[in-house]
Protein backbone atom coordinates (compact mmCIF):
# COMPACT_ATOMS: atom_id res chain seq x y z
CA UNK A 1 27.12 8.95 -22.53
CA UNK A 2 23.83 10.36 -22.26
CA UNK A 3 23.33 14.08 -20.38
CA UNK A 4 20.81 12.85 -17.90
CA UNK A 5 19.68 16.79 -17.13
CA UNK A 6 19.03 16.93 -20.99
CA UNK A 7 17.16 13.39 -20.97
CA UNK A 8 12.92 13.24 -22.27
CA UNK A 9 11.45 12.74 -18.78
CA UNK A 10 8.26 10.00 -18.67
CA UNK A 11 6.65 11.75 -15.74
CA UNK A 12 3.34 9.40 -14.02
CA UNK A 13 0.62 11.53 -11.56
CA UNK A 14 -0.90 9.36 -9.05
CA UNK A 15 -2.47 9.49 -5.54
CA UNK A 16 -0.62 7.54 -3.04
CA UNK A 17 -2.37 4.52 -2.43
CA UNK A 18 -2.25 4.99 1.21
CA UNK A 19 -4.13 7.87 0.43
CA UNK A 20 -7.13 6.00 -1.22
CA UNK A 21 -8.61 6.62 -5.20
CA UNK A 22 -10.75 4.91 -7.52
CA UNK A 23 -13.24 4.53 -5.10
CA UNK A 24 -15.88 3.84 -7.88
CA UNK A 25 -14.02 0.46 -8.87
CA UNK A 26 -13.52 -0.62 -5.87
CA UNK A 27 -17.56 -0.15 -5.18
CA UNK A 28 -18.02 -2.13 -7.93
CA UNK A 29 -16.13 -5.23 -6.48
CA UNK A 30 -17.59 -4.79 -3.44
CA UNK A 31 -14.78 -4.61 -1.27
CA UNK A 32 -12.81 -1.67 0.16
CA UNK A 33 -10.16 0.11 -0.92
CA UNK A 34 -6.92 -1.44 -1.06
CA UNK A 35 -3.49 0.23 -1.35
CA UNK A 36 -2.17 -3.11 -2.72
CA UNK A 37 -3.87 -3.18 -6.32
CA UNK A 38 -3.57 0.99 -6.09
CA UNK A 39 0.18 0.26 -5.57
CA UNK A 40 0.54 -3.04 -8.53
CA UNK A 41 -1.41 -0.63 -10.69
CA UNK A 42 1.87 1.84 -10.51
CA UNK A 43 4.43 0.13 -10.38
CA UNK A 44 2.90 -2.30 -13.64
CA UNK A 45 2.47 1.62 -15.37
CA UNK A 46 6.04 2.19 -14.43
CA UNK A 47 7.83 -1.14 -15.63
CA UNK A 48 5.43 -0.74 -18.76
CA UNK A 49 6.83 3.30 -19.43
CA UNK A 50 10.42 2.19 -18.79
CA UNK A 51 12.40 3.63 -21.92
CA UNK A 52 16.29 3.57 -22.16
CA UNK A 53 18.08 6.86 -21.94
CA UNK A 54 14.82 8.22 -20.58
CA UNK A 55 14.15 9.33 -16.70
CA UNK A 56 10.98 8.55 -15.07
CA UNK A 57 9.43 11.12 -12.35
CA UNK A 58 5.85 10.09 -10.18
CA UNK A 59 4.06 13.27 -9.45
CA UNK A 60 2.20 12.75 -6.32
CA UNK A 61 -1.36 13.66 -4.55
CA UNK A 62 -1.23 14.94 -2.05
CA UNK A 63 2.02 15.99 -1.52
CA UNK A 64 2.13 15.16 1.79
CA UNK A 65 2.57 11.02 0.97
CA UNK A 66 5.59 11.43 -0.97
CA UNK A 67 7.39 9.24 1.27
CA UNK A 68 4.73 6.28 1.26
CA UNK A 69 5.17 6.66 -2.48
CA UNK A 70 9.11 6.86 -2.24
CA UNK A 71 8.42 3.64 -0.60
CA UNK A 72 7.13 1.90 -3.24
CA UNK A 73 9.18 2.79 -6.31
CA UNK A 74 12.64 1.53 -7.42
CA UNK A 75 15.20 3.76 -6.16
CA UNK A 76 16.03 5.40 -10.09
CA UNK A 77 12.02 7.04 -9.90
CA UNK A 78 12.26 10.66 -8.94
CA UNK A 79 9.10 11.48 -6.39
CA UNK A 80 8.13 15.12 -6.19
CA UNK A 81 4.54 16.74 -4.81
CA UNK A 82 2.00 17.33 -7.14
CA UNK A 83 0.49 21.09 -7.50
CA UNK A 84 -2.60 22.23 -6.08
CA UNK A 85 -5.31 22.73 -8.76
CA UNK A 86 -7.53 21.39 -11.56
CA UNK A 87 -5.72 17.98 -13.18
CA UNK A 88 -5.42 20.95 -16.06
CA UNK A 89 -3.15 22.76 -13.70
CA UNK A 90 -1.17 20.01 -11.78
CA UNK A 91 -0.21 18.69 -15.52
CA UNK A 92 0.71 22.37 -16.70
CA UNK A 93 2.55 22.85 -13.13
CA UNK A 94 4.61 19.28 -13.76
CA UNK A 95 5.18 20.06 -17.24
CA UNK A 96 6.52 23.20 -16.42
CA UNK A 97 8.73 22.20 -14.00
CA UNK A 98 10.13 19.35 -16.05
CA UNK A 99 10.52 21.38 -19.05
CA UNK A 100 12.42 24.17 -17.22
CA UNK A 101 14.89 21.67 -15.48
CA UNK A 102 15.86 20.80 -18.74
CA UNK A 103 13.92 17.84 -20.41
CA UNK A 104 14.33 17.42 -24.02
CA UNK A 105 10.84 15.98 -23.78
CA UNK A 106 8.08 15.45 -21.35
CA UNK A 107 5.31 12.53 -21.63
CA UNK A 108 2.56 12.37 -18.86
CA UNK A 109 1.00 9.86 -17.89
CA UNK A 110 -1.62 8.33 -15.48
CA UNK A 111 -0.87 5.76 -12.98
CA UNK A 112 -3.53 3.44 -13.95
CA UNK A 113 -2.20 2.34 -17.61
CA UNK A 114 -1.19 -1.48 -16.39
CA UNK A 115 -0.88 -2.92 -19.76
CA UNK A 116 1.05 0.17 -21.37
CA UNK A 117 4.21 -0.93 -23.11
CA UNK A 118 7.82 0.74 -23.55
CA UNK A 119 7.05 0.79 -27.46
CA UNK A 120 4.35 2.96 -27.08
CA UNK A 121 5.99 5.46 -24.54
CA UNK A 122 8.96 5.27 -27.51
CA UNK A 123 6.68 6.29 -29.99
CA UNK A 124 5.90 9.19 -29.13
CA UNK A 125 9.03 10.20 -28.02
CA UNK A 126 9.97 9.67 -31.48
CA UNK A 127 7.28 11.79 -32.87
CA UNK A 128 8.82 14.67 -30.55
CA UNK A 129 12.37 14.24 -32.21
CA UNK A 130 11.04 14.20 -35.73
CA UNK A 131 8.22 17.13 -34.85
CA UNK A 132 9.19 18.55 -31.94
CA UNK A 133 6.78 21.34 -31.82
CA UNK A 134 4.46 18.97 -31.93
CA UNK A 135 1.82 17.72 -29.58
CA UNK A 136 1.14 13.38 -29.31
CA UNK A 137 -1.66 12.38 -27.38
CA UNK A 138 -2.81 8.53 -26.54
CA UNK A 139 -6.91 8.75 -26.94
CA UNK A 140 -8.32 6.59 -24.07
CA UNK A 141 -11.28 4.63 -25.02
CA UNK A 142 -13.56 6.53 -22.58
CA UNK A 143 -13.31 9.99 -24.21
CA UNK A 144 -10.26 10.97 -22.69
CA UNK A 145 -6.42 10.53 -22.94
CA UNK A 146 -4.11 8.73 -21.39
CA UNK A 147 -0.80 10.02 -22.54
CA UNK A 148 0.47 13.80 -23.57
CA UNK A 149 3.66 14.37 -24.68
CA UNK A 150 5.18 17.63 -26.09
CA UNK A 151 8.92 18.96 -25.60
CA UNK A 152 7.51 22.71 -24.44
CA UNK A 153 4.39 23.37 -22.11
CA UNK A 154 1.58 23.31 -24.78
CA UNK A 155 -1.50 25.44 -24.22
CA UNK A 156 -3.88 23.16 -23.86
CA UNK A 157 -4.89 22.81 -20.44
CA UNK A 158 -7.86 24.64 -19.56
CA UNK A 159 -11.53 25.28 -20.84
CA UNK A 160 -11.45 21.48 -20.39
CA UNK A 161 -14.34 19.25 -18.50
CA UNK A 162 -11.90 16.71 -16.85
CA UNK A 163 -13.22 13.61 -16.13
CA UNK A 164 -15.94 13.80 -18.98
CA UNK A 165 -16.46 11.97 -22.79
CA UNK A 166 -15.26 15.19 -23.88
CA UNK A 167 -11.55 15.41 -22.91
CA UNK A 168 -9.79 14.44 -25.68
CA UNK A 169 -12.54 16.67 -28.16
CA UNK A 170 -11.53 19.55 -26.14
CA UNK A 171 -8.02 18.88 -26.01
CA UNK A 172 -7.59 18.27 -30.23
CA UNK A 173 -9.54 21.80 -30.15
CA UNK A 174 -7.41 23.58 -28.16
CA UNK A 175 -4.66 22.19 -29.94
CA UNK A 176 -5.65 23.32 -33.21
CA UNK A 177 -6.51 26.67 -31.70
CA UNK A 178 -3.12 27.30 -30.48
CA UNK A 179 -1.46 25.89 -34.22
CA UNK A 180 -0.28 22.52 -32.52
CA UNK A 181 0.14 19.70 -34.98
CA UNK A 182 -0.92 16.36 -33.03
CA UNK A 183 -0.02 13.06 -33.57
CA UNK A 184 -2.32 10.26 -32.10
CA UNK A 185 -0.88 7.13 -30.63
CA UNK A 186 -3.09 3.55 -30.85
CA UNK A 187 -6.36 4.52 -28.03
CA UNK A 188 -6.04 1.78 -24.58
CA UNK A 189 -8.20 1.64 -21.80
CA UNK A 190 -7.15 2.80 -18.22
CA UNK A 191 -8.29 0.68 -15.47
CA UNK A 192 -12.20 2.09 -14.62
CA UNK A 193 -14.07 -1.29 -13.97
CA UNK A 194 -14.47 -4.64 -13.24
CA UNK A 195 -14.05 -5.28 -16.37
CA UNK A 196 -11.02 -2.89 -17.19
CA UNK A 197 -9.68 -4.94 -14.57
CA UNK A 198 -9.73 -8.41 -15.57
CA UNK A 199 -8.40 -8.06 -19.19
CA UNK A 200 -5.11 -6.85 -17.54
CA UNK A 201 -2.15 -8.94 -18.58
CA UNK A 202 0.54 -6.91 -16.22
CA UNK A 203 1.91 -9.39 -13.50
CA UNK A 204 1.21 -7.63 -10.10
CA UNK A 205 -2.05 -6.21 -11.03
CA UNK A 206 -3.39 -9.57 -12.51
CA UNK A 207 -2.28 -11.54 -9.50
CA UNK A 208 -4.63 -9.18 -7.51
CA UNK A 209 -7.62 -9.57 -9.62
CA UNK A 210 -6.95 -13.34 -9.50
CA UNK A 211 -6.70 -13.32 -5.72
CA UNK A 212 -9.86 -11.50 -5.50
CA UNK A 213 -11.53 -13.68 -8.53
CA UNK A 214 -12.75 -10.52 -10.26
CA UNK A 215 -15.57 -11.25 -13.11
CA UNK A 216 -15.31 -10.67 -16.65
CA UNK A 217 -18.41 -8.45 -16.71
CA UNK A 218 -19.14 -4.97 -14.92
């Protein structure tokens, strides 16, 4: 039987989608913002980061719509505030947390991964067991990264331009600075644009993009 307090914990950050986000995309398709996708787009990242013998945790912004997020989620999802801070310090804050309640692991994610898949979240879980003072991060295809996954807080968090082309640069270089090995996982796109959009395959967010007839060009 598995020690649940000594379980890797997958842990997703999202703003509650009654509290609005990716205001860009939604400017893009010309409508306003709608808590429905913002809510298929979390629960598709959570079905898709669903591991056995794992625990899953959403972080969430602001901390005052825990409940609406609470809401949302199957009842087996912890829900806990999100720190104040940089998204440098609200990861470091989570991690920290996670780590010192006992996870044998910790993988971060964001809430807009869709189309991420179980195997994938296993990976790198696996790469912690075999190296666990390692680091593994997921490169997204803008720059950034959409997974980090380490079994101890790595120092890696800050001196970093978040939300640039230079995230995942900055991150390998503070990695090698602080003598991290890294492992890299297979790079996937978050959901940024139109087009993001309508190449997901996940169930509730497609049947949104259908609904709304998204095009298949930014």
């Amino acid at each position: 039987m598995v020690d649940r307090s000594r379980a890797p914990v997958v842990a997703v950050l999202t703003r509650a989608p009654s509290s609005g986000g990716k205001t860009r995309l939604f400017a893009a398709l010309g409508c306003p913002v709608d808590p429905a996708l913002l809510s298929a787009l979390l629960l598709d990242t959570l079905d898709g980061a669903t591991v056995p013998e794992t625990k899953r945790v959403v972080a969430v912004d602001p901390p005052d719509a825990c409940g609406d997020v609470r809401a949302r989620v199957p009842a087996d999802v912890g829900v806990r505030p999100q720190a104040r801070g940089s998204l440098g310090d609200r990861m470091r804050a989570l991690m920290t947390e996670l780590v010192e309640e006992g996870a044998t692991g910790v993988v971060l994610l964001g809430s807009d991964l869709p189309d991420i898949t179980p195997a994938v979240v296993a990976r790198a879980l696996a790469w912690l067991d075999d190296d666990p003072a390692s680091l593994v991060l997921g490169p997204a295809t803008d720059g950034g990264y959409y997974l980090l996954a380490a079994t101890r807080v790595p120092d890696v968090f800050d001196g970093i331009d978040w939300g640039s082309s230079r995230v995942l640069e900055q991150t390998l270089a503070a990695a090698d600075r602080a003598g991290m090995r890294v492992h890299l996982l297979e790079p996937l796109t978050d959901v940024d644009t139109p087009g993001d959009l309508r190449e997901v395959t996940a169930r509730r967010t497609r049947q949104w993009a259908a609904a709304l007839r998204v095009p298949s060009t930014d």
